[in-house]
Protein backbone atom coordinates (compact mmCIF):
# COMPACT_ATOMS: atom_id res chain seq x y z
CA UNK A 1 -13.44 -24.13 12.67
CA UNK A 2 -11.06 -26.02 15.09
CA UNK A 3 -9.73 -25.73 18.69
CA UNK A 4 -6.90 -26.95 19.86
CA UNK A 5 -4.86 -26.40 22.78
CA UNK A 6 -1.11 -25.04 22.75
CA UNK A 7 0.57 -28.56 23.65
CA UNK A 8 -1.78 -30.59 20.98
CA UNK A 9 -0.58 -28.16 18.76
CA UNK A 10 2.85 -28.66 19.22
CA UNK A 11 2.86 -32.76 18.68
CA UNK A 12 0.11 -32.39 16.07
CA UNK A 13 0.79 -29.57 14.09
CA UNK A 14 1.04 -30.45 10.69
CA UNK A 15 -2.20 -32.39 11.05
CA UNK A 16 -3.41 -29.23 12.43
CA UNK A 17 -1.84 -27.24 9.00
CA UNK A 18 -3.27 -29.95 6.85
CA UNK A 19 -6.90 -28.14 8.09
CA UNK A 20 -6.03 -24.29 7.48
CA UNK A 21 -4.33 -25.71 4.26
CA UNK A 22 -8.19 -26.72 3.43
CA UNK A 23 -9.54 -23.30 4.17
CA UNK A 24 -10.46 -24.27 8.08
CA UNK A 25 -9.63 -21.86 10.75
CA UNK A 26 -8.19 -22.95 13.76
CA UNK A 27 -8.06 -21.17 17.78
CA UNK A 28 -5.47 -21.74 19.43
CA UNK A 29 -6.06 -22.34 23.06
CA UNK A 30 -3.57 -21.66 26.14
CA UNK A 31 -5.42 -23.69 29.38
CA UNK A 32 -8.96 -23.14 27.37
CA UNK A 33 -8.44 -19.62 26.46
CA UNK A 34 -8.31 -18.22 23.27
CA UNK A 35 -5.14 -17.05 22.64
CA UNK A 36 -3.99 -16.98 18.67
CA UNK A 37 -5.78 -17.56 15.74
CA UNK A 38 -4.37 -19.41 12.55
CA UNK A 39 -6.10 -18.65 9.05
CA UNK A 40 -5.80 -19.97 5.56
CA UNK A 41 -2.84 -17.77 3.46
CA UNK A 42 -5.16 -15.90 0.96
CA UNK A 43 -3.83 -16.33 -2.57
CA UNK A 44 -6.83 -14.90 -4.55
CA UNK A 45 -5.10 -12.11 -6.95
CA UNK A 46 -1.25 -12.70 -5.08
CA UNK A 47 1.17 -13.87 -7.71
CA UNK A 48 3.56 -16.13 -7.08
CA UNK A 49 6.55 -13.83 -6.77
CA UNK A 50 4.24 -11.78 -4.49
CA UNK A 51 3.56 -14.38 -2.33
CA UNK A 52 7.41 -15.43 -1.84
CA UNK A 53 7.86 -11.49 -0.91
CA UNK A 54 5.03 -11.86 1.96
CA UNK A 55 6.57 -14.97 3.05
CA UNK A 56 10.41 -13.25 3.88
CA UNK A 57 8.07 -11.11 5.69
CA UNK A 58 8.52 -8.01 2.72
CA UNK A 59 5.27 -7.73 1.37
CA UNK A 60 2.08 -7.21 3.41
CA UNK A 61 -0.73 -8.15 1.51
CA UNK A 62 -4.30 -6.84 1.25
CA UNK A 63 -6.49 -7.59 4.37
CA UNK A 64 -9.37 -7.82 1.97
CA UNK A 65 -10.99 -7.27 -1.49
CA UNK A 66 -11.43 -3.25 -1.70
CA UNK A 67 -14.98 -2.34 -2.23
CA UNK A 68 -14.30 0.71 -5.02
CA UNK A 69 -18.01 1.97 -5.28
CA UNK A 70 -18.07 2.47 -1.15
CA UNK A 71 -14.75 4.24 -1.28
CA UNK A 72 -15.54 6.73 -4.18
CA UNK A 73 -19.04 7.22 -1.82
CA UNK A 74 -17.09 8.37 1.53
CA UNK A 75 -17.51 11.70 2.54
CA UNK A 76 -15.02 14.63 1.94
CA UNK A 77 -15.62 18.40 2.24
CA UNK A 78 -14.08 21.27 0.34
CA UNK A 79 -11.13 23.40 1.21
CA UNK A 80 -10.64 26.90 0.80
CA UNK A 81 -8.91 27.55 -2.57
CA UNK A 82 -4.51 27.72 -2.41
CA UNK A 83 -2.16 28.90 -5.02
CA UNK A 84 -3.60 30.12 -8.79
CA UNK A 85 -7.41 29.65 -8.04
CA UNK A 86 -6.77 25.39 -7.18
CA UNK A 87 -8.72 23.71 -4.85
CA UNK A 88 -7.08 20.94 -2.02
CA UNK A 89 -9.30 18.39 -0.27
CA UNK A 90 -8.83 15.65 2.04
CA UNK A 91 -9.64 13.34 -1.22
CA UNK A 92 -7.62 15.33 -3.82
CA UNK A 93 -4.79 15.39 -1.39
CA UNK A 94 -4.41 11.05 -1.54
CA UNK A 95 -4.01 12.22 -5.32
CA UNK A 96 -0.77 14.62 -4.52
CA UNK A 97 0.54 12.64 -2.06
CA UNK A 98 0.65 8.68 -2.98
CA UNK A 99 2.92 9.80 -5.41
CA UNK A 100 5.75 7.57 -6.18
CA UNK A 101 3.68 4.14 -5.45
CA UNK A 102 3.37 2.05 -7.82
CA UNK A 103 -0.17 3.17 -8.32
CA UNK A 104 -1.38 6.72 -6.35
CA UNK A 105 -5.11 7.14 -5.67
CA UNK A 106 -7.06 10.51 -6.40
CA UNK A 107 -10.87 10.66 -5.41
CA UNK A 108 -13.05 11.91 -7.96
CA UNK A 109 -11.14 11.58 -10.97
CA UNK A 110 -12.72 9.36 -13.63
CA UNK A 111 -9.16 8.94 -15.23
CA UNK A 112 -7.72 7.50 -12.63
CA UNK A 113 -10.75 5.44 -11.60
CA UNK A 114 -10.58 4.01 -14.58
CA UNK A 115 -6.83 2.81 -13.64
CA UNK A 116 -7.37 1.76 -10.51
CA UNK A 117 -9.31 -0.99 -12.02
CA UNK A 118 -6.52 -2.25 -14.22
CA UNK A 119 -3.37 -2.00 -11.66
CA UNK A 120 -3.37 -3.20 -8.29
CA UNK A 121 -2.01 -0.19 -5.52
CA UNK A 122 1.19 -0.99 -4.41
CA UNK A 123 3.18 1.73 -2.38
CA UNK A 124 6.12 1.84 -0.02
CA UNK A 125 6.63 1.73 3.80
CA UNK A 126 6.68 5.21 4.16
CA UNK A 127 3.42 6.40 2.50
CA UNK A 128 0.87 6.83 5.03
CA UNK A 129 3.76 8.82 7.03
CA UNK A 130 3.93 10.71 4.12
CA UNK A 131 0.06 11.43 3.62
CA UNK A 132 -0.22 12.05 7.82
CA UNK A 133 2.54 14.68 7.54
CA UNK A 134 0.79 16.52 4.52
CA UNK A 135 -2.45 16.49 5.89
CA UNK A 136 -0.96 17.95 9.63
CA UNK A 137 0.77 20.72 7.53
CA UNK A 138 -2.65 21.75 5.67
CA UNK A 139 -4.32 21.51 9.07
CA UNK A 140 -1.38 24.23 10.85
CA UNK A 141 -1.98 26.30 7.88
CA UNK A 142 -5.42 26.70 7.81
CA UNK A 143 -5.85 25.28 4.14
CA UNK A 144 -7.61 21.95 6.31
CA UNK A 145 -10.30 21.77 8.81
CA UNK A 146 -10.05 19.53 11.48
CA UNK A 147 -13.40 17.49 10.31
CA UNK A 148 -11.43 17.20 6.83
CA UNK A 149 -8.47 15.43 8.38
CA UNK A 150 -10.41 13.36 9.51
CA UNK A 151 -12.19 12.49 6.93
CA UNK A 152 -8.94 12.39 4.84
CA UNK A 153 -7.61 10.02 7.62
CA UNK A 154 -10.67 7.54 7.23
CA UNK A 155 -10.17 7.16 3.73
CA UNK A 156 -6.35 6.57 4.15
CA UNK A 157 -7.16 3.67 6.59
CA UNK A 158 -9.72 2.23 4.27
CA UNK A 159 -6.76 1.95 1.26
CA UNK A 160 -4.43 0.60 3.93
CA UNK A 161 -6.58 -2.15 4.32
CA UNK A 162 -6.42 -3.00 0.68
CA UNK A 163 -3.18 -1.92 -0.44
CA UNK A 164 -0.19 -3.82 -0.97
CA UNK A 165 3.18 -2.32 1.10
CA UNK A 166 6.34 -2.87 0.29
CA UNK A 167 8.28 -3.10 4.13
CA UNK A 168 11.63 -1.80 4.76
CA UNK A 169 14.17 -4.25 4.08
CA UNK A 170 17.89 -4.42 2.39
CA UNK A 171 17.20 -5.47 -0.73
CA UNK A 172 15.13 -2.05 -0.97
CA UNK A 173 17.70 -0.16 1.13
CA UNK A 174 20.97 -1.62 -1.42
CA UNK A 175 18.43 -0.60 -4.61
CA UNK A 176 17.82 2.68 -3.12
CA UNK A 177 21.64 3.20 -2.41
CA UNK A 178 22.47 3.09 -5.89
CA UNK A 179 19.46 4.94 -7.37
CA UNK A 180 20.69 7.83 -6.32
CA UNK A 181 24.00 7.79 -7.85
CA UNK A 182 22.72 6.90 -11.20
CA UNK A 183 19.35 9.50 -11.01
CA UNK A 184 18.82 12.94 -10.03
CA UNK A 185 16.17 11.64 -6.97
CA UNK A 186 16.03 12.56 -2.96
CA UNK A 187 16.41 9.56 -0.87
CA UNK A 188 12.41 9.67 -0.15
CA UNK A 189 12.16 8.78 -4.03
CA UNK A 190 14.96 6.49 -3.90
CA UNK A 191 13.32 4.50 -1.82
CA UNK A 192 10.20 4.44 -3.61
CA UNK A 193 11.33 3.39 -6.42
CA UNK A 194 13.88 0.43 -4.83
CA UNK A 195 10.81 -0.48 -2.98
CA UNK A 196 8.72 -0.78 -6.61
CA UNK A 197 12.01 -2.49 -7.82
CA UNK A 198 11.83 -4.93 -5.41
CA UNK A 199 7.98 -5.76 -5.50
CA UNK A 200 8.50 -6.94 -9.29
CA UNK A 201 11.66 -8.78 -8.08
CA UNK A 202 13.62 -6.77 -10.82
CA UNK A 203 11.68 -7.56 -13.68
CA UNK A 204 9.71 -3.68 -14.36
CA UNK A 205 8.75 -5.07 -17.72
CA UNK A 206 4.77 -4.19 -18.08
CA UNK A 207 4.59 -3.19 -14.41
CA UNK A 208 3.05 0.40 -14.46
CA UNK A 209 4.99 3.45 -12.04
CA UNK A 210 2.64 6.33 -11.69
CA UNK A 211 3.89 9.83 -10.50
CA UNK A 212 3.59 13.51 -10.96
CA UNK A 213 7.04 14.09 -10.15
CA UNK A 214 9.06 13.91 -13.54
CA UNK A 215 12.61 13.08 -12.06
CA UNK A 216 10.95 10.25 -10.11
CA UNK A 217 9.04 8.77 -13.40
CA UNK A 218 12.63 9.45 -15.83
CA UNK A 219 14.56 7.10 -13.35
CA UNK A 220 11.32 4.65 -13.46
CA UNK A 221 11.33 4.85 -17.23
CA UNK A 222 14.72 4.05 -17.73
CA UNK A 223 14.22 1.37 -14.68
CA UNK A 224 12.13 -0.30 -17.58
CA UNK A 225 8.96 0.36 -15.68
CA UNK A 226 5.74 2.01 -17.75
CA UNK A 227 6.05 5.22 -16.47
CA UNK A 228 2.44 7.14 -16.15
CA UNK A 229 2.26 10.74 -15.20
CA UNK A 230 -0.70 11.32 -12.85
C-alpha cells in the first residue's frame, strides 16, 4: 500500500496508476489526512463487455465473491399461511419478487440453487425498491412480522453486495420505450427487460431471462433471450 498526498498525485499520477494497475492500493492524502482511497478495478468473472458497461458508469459490479453456503444458512422464520393453503416468508418472498432480473433468487429451493451456480444475478435499478415495497405491504397486512422484515432485509443487502445492477440510463430508457409498443408489458417490465437488453449489449443469444410472469418471459423469448420460468 501507498500514500501520497493530493498535489503529488496530481503531477505523478500515472506513476501512481502504474501501482493500482499492479494490484497496490493507494491513500490519498489531503495535508496528511486520509481522504480517498484508490483500488485495483476487479476483473475476476467481469467480461469484457461488462466491464465497458461499469466504465460509462452503467453497470455496478459485485463488491465481492458471494459466499452461497452462508447465504442459504441465514436465518428466516415462517409466515402465517395466505391464499389456497401457501406459505410466504421473508426468503420465499426474494423468490416472488426478483422477478424479471436476469436471474431471481428463492431461498430454499434446490432447483434454483442449482442455477444460481450456473448464471451470474443480474437485475435492474429498481429491484430492491421493488423487494422493500413488497415486504412493507406484507408487514401492513399482517402476513409479515416485523423480526421477518428484517430478516428479509438482511438477506436483500447481502445479494446487493454480490449482484450485478443494471443503473438507469438511456440506452435502457430508449429499449424500454419501444418494448412496450411491440409487447403486451407494464413499464416496470419494460424496463427490466431494456435493462437485461442492455447488460448483453444486444446480443440475448445464450444469456438466460428468468421470470414467473409469462408476458414478461414471451417478450424475452422473442428478445432471443433463454427464457426460464421460475
Amino acid at each position: 500500500m501507498k500514500t501520497v498526498n493530493i498535489g503529488t498525485l496530481k503531477n505523478e499520477l500515472s506513476a501512481y496508476l502504474r501501482y493500482v494497475r499492479n494490484g497496490e492500493e493507494v491513500i490519498v492524502r489531503d495535508r496528511d489526512v486520509p481522504v480517498a482511497r484508490i483500488v485495483p478495478f476487479r476483473t475476476a468473472g467481469v467480461s469484457e463487455e461488462e466491464a465497458k458497461l461499469a466504465a460509462a458508469g452503467i453497470l455496478k459490479l459485485p463488491e465481492q465473491e458471494m459466499d452461497w453456503d452462508a447465504f442459504w444458512k441465514l436465518p428466516t422464520g415462517d409466515v402465517p399461511r395466505v391464499g389456497q393453503g401457501r406459505s410466504l416468508n421473508g426468503a420465499r418472498l426474494l423468490e416472488h419478487k426478483l422477478t424479471g432480473s436476469t436471474l431471481r433468487y428463492p431461498a430454499f429451493n434446490p432447483t434454483v440453487q442449482a442455477i444460481v451456480s450456473k448464471y451470474q444475478v443480474v437485475v435492474w435499478w429498481a429491484t430492491p425498491i421493488e423487494i422493500r415495497g413488497a415486504l412493507a405491504r406484507l408487514v401492513r397486512t399482517g402476513r409479515l412480522t416485523l423480526n421477518q422484515q428484517v430478516g428479509a432485509q438482511v438477506r436483500l443487502e447481502t445479494l446487493r453486495r454480490n449482484w450485478r445492477e443494471v443503473f438507469p440510463s438511456d440506452k435502457v430508457r430508449e429499449k424500454a420505450e419501444s418494448l412496450v409498443g411491440w409487447f403486451q408489458l407494464t413499464g416496470a417490465d419494460a424496463l427490466q427487460l431494456g435493462a437485461a437488453w442492455t447488460w448483453c449489449d444486444g446480443h440475448p443469444h445464450d444469456r438466460a431471462f428468468i421470470s414467473g410472469d409469462r408476458h414478461l418471459l414471451d417478450a424475452a423469448r422473442q428478445l432471443g433471450f433463454t427464457a426460464i420460468e421460475g
